[in-house]
Protein backbone atom coordinates (compact mmCIF):
# COMPACT_ATOMS: atom_id res chain seq x y z
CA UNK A 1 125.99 -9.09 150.96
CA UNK A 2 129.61 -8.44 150.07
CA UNK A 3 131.56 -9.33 147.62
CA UNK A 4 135.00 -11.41 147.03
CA UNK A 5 137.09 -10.26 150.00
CA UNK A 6 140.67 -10.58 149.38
CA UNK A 7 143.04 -11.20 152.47
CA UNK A 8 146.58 -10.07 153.52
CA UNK A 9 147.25 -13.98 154.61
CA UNK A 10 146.16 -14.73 150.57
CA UNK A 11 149.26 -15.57 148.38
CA UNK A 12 149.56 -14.68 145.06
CA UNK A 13 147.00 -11.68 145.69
CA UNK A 14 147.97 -8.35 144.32
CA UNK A 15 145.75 -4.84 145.13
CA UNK A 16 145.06 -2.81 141.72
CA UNK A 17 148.47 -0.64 141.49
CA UNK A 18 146.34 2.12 140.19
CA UNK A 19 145.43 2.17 144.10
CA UNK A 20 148.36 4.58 145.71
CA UNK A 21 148.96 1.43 148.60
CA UNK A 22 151.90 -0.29 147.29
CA UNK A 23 150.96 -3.72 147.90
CA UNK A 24 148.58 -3.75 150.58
CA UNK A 25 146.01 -6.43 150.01
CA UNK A 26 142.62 -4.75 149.69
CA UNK A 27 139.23 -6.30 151.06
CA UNK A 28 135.56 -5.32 148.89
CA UNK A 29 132.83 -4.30 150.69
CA UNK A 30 129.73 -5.11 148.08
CA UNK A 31 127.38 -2.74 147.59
CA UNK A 32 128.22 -0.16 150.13
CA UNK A 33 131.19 1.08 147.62
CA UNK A 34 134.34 0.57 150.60
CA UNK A 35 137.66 -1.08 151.05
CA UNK A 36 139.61 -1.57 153.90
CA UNK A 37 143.24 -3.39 153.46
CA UNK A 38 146.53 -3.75 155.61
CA UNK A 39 149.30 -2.11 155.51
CA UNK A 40 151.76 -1.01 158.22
CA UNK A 41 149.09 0.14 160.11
CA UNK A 42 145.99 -0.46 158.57
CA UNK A 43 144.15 1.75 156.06
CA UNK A 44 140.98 2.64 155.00
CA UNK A 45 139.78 4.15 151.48
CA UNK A 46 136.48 4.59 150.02
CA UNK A 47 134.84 5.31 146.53
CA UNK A 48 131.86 6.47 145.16
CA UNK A 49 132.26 6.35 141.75
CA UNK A 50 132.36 2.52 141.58
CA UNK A 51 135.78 2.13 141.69
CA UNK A 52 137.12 4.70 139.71
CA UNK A 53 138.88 6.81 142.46
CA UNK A 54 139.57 6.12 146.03
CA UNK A 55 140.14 8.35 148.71
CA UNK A 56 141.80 7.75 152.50
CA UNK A 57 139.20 7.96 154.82
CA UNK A 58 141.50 6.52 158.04
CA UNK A 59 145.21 5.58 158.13
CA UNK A 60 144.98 3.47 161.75
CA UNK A 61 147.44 3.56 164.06
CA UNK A 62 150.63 1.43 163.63
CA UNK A 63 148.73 -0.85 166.65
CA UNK A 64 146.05 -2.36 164.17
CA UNK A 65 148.03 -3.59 162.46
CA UNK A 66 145.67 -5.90 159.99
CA UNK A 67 142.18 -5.42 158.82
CA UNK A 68 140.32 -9.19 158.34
CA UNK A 69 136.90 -8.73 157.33
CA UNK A 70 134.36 -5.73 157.00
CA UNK A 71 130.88 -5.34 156.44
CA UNK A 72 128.64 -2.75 156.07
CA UNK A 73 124.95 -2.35 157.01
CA UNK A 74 124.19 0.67 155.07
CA UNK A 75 127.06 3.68 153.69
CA UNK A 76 127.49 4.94 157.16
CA UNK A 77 127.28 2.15 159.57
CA UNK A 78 130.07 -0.68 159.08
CA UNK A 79 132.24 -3.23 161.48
CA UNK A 80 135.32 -4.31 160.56
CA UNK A 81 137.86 -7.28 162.29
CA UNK A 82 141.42 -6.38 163.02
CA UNK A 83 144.39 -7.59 164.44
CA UNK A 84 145.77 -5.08 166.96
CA UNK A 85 149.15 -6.54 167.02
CA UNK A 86 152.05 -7.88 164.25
CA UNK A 87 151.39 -11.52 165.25
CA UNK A 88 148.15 -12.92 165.70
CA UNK A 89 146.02 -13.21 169.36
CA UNK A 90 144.73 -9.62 169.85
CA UNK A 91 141.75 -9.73 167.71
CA UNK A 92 139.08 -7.12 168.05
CA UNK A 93 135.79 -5.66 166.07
CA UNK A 94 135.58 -1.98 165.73
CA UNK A 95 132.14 -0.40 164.47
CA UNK A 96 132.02 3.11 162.47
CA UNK A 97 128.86 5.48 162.48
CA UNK A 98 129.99 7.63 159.61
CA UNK A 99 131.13 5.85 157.06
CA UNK A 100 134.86 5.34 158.06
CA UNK A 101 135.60 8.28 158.76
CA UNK A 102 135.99 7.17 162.77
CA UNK A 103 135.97 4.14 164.48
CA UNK A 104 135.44 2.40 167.82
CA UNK A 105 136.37 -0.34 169.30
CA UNK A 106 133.34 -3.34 171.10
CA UNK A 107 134.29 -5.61 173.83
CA UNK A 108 134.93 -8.80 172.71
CA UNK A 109 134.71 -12.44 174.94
CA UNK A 110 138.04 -12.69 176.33
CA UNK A 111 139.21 -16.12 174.93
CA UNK A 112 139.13 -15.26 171.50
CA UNK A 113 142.88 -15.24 169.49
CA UNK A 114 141.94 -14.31 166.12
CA UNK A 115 139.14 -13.41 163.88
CA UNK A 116 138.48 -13.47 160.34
CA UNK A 117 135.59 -12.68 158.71
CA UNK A 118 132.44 -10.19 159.90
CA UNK A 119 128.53 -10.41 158.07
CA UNK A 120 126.05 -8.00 159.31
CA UNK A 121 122.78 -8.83 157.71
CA UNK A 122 120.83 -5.88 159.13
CA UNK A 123 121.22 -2.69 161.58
CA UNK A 124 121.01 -4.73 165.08
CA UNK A 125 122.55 -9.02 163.97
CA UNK A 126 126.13 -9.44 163.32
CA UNK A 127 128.47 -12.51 163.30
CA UNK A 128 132.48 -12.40 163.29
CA UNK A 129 134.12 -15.97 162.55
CA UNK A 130 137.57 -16.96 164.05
CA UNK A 131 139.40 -19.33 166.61
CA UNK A 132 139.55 -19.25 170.61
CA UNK A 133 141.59 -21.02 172.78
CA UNK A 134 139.48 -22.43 175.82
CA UNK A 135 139.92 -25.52 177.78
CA UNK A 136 143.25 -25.66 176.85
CA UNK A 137 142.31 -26.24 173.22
CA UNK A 138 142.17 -24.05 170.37
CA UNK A 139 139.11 -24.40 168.49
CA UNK A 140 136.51 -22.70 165.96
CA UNK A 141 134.18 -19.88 167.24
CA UNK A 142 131.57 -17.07 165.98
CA UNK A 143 130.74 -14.45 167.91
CA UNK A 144 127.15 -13.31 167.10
CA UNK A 145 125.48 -9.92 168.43
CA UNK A 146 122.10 -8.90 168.11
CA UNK A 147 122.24 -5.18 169.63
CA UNK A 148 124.34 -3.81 166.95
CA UNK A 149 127.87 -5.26 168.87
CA UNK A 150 127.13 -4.08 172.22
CA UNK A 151 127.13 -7.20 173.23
CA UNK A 152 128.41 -10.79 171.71
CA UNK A 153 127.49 -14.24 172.53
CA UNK A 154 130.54 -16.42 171.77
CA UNK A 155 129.23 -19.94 169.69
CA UNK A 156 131.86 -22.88 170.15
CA UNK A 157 132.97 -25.06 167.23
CA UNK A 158 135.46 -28.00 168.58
CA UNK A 159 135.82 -29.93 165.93
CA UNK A 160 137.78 -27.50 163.99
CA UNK A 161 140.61 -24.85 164.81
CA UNK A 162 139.13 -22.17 163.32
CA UNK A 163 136.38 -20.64 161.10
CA UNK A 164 136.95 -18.80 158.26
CA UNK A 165 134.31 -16.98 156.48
CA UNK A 166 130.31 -16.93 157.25
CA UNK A 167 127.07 -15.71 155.14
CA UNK A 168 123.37 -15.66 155.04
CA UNK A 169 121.77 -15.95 151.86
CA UNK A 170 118.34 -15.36 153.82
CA UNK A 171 117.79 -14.24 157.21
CA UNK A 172 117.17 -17.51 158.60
CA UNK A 173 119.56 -19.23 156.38
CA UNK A 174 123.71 -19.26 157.12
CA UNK A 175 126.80 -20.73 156.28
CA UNK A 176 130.06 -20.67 157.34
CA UNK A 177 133.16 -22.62 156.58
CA UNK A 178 136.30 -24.07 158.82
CA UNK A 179 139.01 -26.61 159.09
CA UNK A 180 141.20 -28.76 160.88
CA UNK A 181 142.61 -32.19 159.72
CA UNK A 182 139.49 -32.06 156.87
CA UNK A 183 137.50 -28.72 156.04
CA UNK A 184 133.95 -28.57 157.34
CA UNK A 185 130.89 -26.63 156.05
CA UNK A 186 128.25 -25.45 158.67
CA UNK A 187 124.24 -24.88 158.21
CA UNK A 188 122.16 -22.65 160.68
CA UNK A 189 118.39 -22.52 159.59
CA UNK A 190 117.29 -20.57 162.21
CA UNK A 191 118.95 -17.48 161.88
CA UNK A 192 122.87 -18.38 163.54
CA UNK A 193 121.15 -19.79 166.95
CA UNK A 194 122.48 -23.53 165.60
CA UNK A 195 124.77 -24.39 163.69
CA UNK A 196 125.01 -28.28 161.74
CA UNK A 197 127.65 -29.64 159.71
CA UNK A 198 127.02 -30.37 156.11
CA UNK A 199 128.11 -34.00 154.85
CA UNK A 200 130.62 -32.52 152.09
CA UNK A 201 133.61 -32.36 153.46
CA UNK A 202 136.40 -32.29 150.83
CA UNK A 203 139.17 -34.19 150.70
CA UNK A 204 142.48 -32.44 149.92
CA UNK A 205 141.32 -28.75 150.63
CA UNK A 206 141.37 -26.08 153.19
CA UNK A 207 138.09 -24.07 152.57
CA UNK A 208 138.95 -20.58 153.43
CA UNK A 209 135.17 -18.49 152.04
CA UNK A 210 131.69 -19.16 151.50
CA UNK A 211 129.70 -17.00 148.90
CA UNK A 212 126.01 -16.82 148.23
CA UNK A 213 123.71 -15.29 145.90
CA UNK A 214 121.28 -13.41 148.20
CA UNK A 215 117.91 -14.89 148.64
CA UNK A 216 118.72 -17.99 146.85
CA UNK A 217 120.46 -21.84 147.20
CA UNK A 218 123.11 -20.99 144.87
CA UNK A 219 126.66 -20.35 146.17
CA UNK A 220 130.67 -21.21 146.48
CA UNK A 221 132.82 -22.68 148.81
CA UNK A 222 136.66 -21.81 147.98
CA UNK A 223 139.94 -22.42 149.46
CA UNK A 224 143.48 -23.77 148.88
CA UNK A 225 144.35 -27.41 147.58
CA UNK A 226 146.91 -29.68 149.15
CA UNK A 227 148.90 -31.13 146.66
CA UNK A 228 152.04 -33.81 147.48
CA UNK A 229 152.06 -32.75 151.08
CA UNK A 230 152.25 -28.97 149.57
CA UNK A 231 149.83 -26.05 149.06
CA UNK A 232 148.48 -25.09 145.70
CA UNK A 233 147.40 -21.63 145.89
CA UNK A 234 145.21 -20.00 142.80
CA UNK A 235 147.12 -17.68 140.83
């Protein structure tokens, strides 16, 4: 399970300046001890000290251009969502076999314009979170492997415009967040297959991550607040 994941799309988030990035926003990955973050071209640093130090273990080229979400399965085998382009609508999902070091890039379902957040809970089931535009419509979408990302089967959500972040306490057990004119919280109970919206729906808020503690009920749903027609954003 990962940790907070911080966004380049986040204002009034700031990466560590002891980290030599300037002020590339910087995305935890939990327990497997990596961070990926955007910058011109994206970059890619790891520690394994906790935190202490950071190395570069890939500067991408200046054509991925932001890094979304990441998740890793074990220290050598993580995915990551990027944005291969300034603006977004060329969204893709690239996989790494040696702990960052390289990367590759999996077919994606052609209709999909951007993607956010990535959860792998083991070696072979994977979900990415984003929007599509199909039908003429732009909606919400995962896209949810189960051969490692050989292969994705695209999920549609048309009541919102676009999901945010996802996570599975347990491995039948998931969540994932979106919004549109109200915010919307999602249930699957039988490992992603379904998906069933929650009755909370806040008033007010855009939910933008979900967070549980692993194995249990317990978790967060976060976001921004409209205030006055405005957006309060969390210092």
């Amino acid at each position: 399970y990962n940790t907070t994941t911080l966004s380049h799309k986040a204002p009034g988030i700031r990466a560590p300046r002891s980290l030599p990035i300037g002020d590339a926003a910087i995305r935890s990955l939990g327990h497997a001890g990596f961070t990926a973050g955007s910058f011109t071209g994206g970059m890619f640093l790891a520690t394994t000290d906790g935190g202490q130090s950071w190395i570069v273990k890939k500067i991408f080229p200046d054509s991925i251009v932001y890094l979304l979400g990441a998740s890793f399965v074990n220290p050598q085998v993580g995915y990551i969502t990027a944005d291969f382009h300034p603006a977004p609508g060329d969204p893709g999902v690239m996989k790494t076999t040696d702990g960052g070091t390289s990367w590759t890039t999996l077919p994606i379902p052609d209709s999909i314009t951007t993607l956010r957040n990535i959860l792998f809970p083991d070696t072979l089931r994977g979900f990415a979170v984003g929007s599509q535009f199909r039908n003429s419509m732009i909606s919400g979408v995962i896209i949810r492997t189960t051969d490692g990302g050989s292969t994705w089967q695209r999920q549609d959500f048309p009541s919102v415009t676009s999901l945010l972040d996802i996570d599975f306490p347990t491995a039948t057990t998931g969540y994932a967040v979106g919004s549109k004119a109200n915010s919307f919280v999602y249930k699957s109970t039988d490992g992603g297959l379904n998906w069933a919206p929650l009755s909370y729906q806040p008033d007010s808020v855009i939910l933008e991550g979900v967070c549980f503690a692993p194995g249990t009920g317990v978790g967060t749903v976060y976001g921004v607040k409209i205030q006055n027609d405005s957006l309060v954003f969390p210092l």
